[in-house]
C-alpha atoms as a PDB file:
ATOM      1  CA  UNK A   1      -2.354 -30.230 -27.067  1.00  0.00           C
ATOM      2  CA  UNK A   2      -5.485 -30.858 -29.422  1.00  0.00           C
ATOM      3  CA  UNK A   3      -5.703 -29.249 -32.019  1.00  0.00           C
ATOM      4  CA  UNK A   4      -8.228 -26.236 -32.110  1.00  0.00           C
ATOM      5  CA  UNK A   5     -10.910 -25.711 -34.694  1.00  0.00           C
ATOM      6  CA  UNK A   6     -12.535 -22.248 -35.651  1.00  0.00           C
ATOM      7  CA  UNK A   7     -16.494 -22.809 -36.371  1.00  0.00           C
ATOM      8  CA  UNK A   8     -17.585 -19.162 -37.841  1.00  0.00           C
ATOM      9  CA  UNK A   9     -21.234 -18.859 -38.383  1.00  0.00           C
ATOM     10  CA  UNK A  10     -23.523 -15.604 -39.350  1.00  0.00           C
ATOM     11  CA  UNK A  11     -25.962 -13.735 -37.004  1.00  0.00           C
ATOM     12  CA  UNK A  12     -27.989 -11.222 -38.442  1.00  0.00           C
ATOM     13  CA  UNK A  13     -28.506  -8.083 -36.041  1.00  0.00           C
ATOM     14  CA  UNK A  14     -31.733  -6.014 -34.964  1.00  0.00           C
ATOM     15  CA  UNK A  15     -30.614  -3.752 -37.231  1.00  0.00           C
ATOM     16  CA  UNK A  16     -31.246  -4.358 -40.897  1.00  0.00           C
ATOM     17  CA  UNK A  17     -28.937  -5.706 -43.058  1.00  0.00           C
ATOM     18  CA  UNK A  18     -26.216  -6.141 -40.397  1.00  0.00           C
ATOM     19  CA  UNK A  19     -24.395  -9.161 -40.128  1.00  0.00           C
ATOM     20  CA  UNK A  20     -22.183 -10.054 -37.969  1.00  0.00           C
ATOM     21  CA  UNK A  21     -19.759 -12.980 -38.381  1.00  0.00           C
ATOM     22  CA  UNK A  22     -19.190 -15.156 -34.760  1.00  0.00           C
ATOM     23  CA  UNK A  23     -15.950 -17.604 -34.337  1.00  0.00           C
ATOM     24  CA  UNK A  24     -15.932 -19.643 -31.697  1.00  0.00           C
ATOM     25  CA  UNK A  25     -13.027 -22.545 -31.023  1.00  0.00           C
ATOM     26  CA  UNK A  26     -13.027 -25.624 -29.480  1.00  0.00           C
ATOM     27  CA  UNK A  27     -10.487 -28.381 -28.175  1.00  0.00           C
ATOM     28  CA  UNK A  28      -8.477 -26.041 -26.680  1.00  0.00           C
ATOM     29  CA  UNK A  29      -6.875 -27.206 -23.218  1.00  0.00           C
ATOM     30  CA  UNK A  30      -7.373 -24.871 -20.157  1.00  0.00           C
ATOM     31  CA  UNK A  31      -3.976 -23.983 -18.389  1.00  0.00           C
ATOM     32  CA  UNK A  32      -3.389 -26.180 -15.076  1.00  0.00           C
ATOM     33  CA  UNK A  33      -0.864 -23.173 -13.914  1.00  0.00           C
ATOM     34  CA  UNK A  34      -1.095 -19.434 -14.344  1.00  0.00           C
ATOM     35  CA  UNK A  35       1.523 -17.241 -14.898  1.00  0.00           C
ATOM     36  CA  UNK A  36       1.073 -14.404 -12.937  1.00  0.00           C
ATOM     37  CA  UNK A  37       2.358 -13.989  -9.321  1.00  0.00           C
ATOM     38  CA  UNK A  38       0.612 -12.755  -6.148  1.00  0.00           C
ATOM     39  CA  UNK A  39       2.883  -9.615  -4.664  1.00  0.00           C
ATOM     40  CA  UNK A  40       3.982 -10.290  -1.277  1.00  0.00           C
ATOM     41  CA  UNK A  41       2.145  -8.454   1.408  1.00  0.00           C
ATOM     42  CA  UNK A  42       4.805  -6.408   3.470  1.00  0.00           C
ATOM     43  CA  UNK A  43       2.974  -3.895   5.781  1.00  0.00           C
ATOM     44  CA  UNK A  44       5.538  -5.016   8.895  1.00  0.00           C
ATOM     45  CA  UNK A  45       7.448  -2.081   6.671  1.00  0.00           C
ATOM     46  CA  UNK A  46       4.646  -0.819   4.437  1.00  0.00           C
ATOM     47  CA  UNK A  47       7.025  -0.969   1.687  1.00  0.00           C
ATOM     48  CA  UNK A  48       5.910   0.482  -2.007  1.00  0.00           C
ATOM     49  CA  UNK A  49       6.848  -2.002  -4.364  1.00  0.00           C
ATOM     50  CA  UNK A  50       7.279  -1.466  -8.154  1.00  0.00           C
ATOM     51  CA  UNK A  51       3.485  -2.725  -8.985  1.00  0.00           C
ATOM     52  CA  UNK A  52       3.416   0.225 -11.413  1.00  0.00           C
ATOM     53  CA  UNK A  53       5.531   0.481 -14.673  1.00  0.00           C
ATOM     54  CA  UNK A  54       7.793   3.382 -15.331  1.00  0.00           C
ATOM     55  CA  UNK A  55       5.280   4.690 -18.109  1.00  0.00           C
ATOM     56  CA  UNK A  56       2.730   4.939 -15.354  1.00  0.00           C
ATOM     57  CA  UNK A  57       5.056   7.031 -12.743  1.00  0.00           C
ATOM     58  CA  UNK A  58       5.069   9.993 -15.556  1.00  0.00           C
ATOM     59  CA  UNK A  59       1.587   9.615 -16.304  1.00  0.00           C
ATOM     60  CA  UNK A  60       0.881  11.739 -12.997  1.00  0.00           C
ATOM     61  CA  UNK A  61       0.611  15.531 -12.579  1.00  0.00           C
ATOM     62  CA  UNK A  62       4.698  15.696 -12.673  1.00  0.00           C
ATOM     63  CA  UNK A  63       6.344  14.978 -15.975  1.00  0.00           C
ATOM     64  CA  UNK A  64       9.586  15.053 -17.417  1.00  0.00           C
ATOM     65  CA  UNK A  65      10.672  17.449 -20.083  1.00  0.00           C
ATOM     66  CA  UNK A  66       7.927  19.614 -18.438  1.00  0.00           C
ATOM     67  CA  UNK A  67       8.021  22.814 -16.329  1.00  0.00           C
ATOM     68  CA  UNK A  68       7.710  21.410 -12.283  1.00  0.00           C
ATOM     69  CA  UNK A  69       4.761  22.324 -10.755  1.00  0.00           C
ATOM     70  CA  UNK A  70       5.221  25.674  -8.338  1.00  0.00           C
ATOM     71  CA  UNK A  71       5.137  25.158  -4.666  1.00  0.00           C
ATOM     72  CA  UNK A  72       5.202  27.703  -1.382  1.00  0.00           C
ATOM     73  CA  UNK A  73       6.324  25.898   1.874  1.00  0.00           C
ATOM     74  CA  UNK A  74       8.135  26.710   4.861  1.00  0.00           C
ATOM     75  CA  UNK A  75      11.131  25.130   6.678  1.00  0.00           C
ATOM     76  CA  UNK A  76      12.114  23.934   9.759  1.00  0.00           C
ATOM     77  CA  UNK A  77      14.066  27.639  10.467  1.00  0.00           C
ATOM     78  CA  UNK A  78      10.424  29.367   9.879  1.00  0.00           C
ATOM     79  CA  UNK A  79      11.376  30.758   6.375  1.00  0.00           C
ATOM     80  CA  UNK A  80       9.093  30.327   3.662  1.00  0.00           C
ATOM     81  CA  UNK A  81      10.004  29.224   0.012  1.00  0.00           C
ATOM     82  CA  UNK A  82       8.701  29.196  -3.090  1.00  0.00           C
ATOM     83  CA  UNK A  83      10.265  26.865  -6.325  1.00  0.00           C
ATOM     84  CA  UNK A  84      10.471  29.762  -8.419  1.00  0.00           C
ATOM     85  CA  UNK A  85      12.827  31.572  -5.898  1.00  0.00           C
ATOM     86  CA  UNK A  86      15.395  28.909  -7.332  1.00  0.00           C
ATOM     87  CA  UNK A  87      14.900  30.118 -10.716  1.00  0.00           C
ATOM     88  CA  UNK A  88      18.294  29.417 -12.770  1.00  0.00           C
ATOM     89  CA  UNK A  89      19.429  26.859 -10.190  1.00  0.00           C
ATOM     90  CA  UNK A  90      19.469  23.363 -10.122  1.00  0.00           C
ATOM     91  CA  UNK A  91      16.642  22.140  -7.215  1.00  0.00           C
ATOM     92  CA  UNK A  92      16.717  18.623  -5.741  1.00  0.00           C
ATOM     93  CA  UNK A  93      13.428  17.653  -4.085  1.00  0.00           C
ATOM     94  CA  UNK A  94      13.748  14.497  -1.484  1.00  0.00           C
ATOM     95  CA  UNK A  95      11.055  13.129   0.150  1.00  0.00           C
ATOM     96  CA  UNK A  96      12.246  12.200   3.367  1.00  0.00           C
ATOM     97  CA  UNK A  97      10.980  10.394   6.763  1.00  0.00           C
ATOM     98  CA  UNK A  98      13.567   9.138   9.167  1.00  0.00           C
ATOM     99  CA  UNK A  99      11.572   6.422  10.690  1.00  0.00           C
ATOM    100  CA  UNK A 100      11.811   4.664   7.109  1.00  0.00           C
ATOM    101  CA  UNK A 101      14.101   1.958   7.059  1.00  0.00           C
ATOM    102  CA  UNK A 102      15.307   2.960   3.780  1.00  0.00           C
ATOM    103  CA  UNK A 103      15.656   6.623   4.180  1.00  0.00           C
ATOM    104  CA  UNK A 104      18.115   5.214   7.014  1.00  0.00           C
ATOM    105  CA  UNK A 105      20.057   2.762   4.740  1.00  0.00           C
ATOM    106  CA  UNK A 106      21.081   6.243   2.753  1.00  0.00           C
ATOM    107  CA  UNK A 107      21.306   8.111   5.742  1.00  0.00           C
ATOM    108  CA  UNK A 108      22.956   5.894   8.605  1.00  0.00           C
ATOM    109  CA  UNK A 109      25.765   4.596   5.351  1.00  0.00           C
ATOM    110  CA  UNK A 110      26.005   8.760   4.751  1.00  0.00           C
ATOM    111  CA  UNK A 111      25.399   8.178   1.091  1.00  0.00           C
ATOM    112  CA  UNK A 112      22.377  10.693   1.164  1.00  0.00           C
ATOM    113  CA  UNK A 113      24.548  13.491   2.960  1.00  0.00           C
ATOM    114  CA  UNK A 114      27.771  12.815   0.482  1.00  0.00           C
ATOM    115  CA  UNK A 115      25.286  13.724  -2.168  1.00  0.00           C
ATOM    116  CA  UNK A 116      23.836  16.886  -0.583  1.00  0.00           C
ATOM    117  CA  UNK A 117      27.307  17.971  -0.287  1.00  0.00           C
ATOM    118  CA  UNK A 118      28.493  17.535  -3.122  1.00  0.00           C
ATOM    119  CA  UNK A 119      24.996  18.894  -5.061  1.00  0.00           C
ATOM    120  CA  UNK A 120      25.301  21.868  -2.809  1.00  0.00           C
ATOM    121  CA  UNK A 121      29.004  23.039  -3.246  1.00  0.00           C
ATOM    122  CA  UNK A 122      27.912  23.029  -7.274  1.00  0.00           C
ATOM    123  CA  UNK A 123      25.193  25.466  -6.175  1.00  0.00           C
ATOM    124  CA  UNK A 124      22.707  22.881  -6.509  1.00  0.00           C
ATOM    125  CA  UNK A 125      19.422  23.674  -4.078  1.00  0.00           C
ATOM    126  CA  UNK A 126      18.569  20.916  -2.190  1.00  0.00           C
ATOM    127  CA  UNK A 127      15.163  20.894  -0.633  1.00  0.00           C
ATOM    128  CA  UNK A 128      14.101  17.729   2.041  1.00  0.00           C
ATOM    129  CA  UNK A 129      10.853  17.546   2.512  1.00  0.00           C
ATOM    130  CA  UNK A 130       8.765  16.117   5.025  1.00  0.00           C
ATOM    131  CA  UNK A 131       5.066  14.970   4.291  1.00  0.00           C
ATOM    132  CA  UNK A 132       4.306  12.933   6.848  1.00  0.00           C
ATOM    133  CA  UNK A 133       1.029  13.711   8.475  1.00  0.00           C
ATOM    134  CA  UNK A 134       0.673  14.819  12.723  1.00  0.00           C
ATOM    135  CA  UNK A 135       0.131  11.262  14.521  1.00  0.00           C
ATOM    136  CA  UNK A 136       1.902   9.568  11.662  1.00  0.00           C
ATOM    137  CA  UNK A 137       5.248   7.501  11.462  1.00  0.00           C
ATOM    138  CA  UNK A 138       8.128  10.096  10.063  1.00  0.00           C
ATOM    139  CA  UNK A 139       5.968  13.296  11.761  1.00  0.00           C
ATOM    140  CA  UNK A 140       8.197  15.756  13.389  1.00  0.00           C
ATOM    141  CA  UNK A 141       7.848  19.479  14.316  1.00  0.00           C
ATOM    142  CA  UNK A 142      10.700  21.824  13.402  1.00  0.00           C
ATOM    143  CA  UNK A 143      12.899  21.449  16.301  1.00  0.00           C
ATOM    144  CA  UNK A 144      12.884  17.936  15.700  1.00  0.00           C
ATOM    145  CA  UNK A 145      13.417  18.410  12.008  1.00  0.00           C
ATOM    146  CA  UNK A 146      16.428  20.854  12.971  1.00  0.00           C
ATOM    147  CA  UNK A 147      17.811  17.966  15.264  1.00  0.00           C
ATOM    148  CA  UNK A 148      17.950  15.207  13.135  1.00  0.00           C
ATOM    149  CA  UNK A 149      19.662  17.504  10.294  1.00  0.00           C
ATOM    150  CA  UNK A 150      22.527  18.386  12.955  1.00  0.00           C
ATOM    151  CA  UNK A 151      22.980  14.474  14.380  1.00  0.00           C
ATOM    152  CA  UNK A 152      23.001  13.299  11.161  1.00  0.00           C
ATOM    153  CA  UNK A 153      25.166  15.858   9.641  1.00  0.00           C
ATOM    154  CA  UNK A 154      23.020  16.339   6.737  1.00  0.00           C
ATOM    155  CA  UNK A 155      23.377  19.549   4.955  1.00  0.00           C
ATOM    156  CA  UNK A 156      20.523  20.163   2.908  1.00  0.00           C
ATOM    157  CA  UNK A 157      19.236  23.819   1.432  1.00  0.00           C
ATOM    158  CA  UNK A 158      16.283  23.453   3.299  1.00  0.00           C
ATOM    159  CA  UNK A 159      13.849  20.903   5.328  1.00  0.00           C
ATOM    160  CA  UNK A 160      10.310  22.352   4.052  1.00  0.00           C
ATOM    161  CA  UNK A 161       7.803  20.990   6.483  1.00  0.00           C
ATOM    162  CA  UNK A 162       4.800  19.904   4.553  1.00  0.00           C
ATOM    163  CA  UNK A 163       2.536  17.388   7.153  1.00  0.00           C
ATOM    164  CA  UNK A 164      -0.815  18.779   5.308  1.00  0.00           C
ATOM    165  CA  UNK A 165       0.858  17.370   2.490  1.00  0.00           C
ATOM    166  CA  UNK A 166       0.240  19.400  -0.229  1.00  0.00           C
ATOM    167  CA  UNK A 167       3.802  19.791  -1.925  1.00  0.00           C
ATOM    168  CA  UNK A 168       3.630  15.527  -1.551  1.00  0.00           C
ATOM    169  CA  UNK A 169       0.137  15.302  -3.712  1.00  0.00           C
ATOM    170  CA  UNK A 170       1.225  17.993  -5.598  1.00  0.00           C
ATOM    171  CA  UNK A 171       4.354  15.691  -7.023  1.00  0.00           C
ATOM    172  CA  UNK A 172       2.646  12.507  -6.626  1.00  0.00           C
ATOM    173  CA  UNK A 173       5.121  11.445  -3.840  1.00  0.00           C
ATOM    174  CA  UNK A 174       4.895   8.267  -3.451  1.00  0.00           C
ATOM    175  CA  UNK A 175       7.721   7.165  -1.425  1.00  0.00           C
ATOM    176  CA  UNK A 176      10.565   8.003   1.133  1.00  0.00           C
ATOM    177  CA  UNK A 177      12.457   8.622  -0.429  1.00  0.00           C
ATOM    178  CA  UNK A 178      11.083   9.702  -4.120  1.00  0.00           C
ATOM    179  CA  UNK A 179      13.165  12.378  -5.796  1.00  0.00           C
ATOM    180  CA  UNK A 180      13.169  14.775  -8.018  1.00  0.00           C
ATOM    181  CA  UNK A 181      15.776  16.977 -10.148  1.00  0.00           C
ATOM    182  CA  UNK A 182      14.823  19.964 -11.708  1.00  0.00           C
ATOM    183  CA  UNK A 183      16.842  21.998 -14.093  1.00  0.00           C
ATOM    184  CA  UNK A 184      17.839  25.448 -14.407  1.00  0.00           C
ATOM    185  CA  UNK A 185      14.495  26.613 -16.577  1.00  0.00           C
ATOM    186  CA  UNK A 186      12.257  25.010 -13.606  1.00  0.00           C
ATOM    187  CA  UNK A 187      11.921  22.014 -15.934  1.00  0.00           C
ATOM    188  CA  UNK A 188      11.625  18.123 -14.089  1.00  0.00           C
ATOM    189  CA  UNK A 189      14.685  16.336 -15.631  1.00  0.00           C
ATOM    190  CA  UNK A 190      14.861  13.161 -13.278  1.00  0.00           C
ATOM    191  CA  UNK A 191      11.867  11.580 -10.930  1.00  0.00           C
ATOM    192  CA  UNK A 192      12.079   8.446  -9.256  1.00  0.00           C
ATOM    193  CA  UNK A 193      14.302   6.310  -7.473  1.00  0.00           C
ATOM    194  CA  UNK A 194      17.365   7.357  -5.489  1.00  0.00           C
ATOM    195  CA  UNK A 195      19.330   4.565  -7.345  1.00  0.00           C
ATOM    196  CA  UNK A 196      18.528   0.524  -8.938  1.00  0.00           C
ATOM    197  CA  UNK A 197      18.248  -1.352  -5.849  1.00  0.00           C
ATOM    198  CA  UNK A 198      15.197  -1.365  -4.150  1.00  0.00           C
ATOM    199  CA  UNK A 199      16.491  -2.265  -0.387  1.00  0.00           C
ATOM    200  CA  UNK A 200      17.192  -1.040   3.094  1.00  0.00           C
ATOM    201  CA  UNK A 201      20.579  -2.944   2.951  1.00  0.00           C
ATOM    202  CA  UNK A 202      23.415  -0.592   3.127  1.00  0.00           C
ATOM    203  CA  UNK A 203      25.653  -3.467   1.245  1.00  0.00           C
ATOM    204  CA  UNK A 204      23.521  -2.761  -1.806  1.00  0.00           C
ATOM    205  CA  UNK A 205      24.769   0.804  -2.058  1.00  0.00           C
ATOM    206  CA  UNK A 206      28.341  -0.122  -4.022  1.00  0.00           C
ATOM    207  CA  UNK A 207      26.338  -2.431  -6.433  1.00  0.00           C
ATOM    208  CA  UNK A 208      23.522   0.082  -7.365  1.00  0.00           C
ATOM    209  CA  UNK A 209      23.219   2.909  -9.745  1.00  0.00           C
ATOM    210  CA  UNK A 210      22.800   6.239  -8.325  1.00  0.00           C
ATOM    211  CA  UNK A 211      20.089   7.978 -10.455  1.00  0.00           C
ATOM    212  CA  UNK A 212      19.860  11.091  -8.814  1.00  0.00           C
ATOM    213  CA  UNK A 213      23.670  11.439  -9.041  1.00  0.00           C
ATOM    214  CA  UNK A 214      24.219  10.558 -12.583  1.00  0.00           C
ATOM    215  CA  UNK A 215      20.930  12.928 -13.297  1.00  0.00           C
ATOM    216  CA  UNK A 216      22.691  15.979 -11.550  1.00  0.00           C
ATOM    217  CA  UNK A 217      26.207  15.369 -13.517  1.00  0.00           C
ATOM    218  CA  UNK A 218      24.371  15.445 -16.813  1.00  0.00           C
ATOM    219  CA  UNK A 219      21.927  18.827 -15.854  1.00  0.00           C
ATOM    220  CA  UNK A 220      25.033  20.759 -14.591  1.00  0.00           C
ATOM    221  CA  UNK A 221      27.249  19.950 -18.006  1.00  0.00           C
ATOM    222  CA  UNK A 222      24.070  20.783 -19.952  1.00  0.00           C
ATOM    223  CA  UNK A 223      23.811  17.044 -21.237  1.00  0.00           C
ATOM    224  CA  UNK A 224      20.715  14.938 -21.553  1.00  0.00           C
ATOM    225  CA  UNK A 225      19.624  13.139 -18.901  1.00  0.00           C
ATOM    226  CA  UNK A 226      19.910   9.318 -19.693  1.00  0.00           C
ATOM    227  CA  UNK A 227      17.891   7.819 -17.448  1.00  0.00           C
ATOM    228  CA  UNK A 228      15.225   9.992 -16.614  1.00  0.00           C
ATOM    229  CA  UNK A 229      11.858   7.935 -14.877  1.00  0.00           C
ATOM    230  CA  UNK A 230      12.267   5.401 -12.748  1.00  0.00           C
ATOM    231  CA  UNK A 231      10.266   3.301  -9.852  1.00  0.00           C
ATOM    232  CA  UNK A 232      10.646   5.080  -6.533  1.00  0.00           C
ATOM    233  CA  UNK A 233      10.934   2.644  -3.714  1.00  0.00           C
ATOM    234  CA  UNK A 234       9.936   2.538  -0.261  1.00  0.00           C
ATOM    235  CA  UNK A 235       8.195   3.483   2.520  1.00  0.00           C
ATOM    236  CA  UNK A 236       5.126   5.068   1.770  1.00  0.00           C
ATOM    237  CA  UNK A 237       4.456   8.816   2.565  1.00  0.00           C
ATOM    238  CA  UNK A 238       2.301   8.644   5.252  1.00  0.00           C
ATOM    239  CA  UNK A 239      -0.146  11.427   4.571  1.00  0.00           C
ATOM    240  CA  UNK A 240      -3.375  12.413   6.099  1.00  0.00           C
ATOM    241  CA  UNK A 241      -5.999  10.125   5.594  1.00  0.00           C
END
């Protein structure tokens, strides 16, 4: 590469007696290649794909280490909830939507009912929720919602039933699913991924880091949380407009 020179000269401003000193270069080569990469278009899935940092997923209106923003919904049984009725529990919020290829890959494998089980025999709340909008994939009324809890023998607190999606804008959902652990004190302690591996291949699930699992071991023995933000990955929640 040539070598590049620095030629520095003075211009003197409108203002008076402002200078200002201008360095320009020259012989520098332009790059033939650039190193940046063009994300692959995958709306045959309409996958979310980490194109946002970690430091950007807490920049939202949820952040960790701060109290969870309160929320009323109902659920698919017609009863109404409200966050702070879980005061001095542990709450798990899962955004869910069963036409997602990887809500199924947790679901069909039974790794997302093993950890509602085992979340909810430690008096953890679990709370699916379901912001897809009417007309939209992952939609379902709450005889539907009821059915697809039985045949899949999931066993969750409660399927809250949010298609105006205001619990999902409230959190910033982003994904199905995107979760969210939140301590006894209603503080967020976890938000993000379900686990490291951002597939819908149920051979991934041995390999992968549960997130959501390690988060709830830590808040029930009063330990910090290592891992707190991560990347949710997805489908998209398929809200209103």
């Amino acid at each position: 590469m040539q070598r590049n020179r620095i030629q520095a000269t003075w211009r003197r401003l409108a203002t008076p007696g402002i200078l200002v000193l201008v360095l320009a270069t020259a012989g520098c080569q332009t790059p033939t290649a650039s190193n940046t990469t063009t994300p692959t278009n995958e709306t045959a899935t309409e996958t979310v794909q980490a194109e946002e940092t970690a430091a950007n997923t807490s920049s939202g209106p949820v952040r960790v280490g701060e109290a969870a923003p309160e929320f009323t919904g109902v659920d698919s049984m017609g009863n109404t909830h409200s966050l702070s009725d879980f005061r001095g529990k542990v709450v798990v919020l899962e955004w869910t939507n069963h036409q997602c290829p990887f809500v199924g890959k947790h679901y069909e494998s039974g790794n997302m009912q093993k950890l509602q089980t085992d979340a909810t025999s430690k008096d953890v709340v679990w709370l699916s929720i379901i912001s897809s909008a009417p007309d939209k994939q992952g939609y379902v009324e709450a005889d539907k919602a009821n059915e697809l809890t039985k045949s899949r023998d999931a066993s969750p607190t409660a399927v809250l039933l949010d298609s105006e999606g205001e619990i999902g804008r409230l959190y910033d959902a982003r994904t199905t699913p995107h979760m969210f652990v939140i301590d006894q004190e209603g503080i967020v302690q976890y938000m993000g991924a379900i686990d490291s591996i951002s597939s819908a291949d149920t051979a991934d699930l041995e390999k992968a880091d549960n997130y959501v699992q390690a988060a709830l071991t830590s808040v029930l023995a009063s330990q910090p949380v290592e891992t707190t933000v991560t990347q949710p990955y997805g489908c998209s929640v398929k809200y209103d407009g």
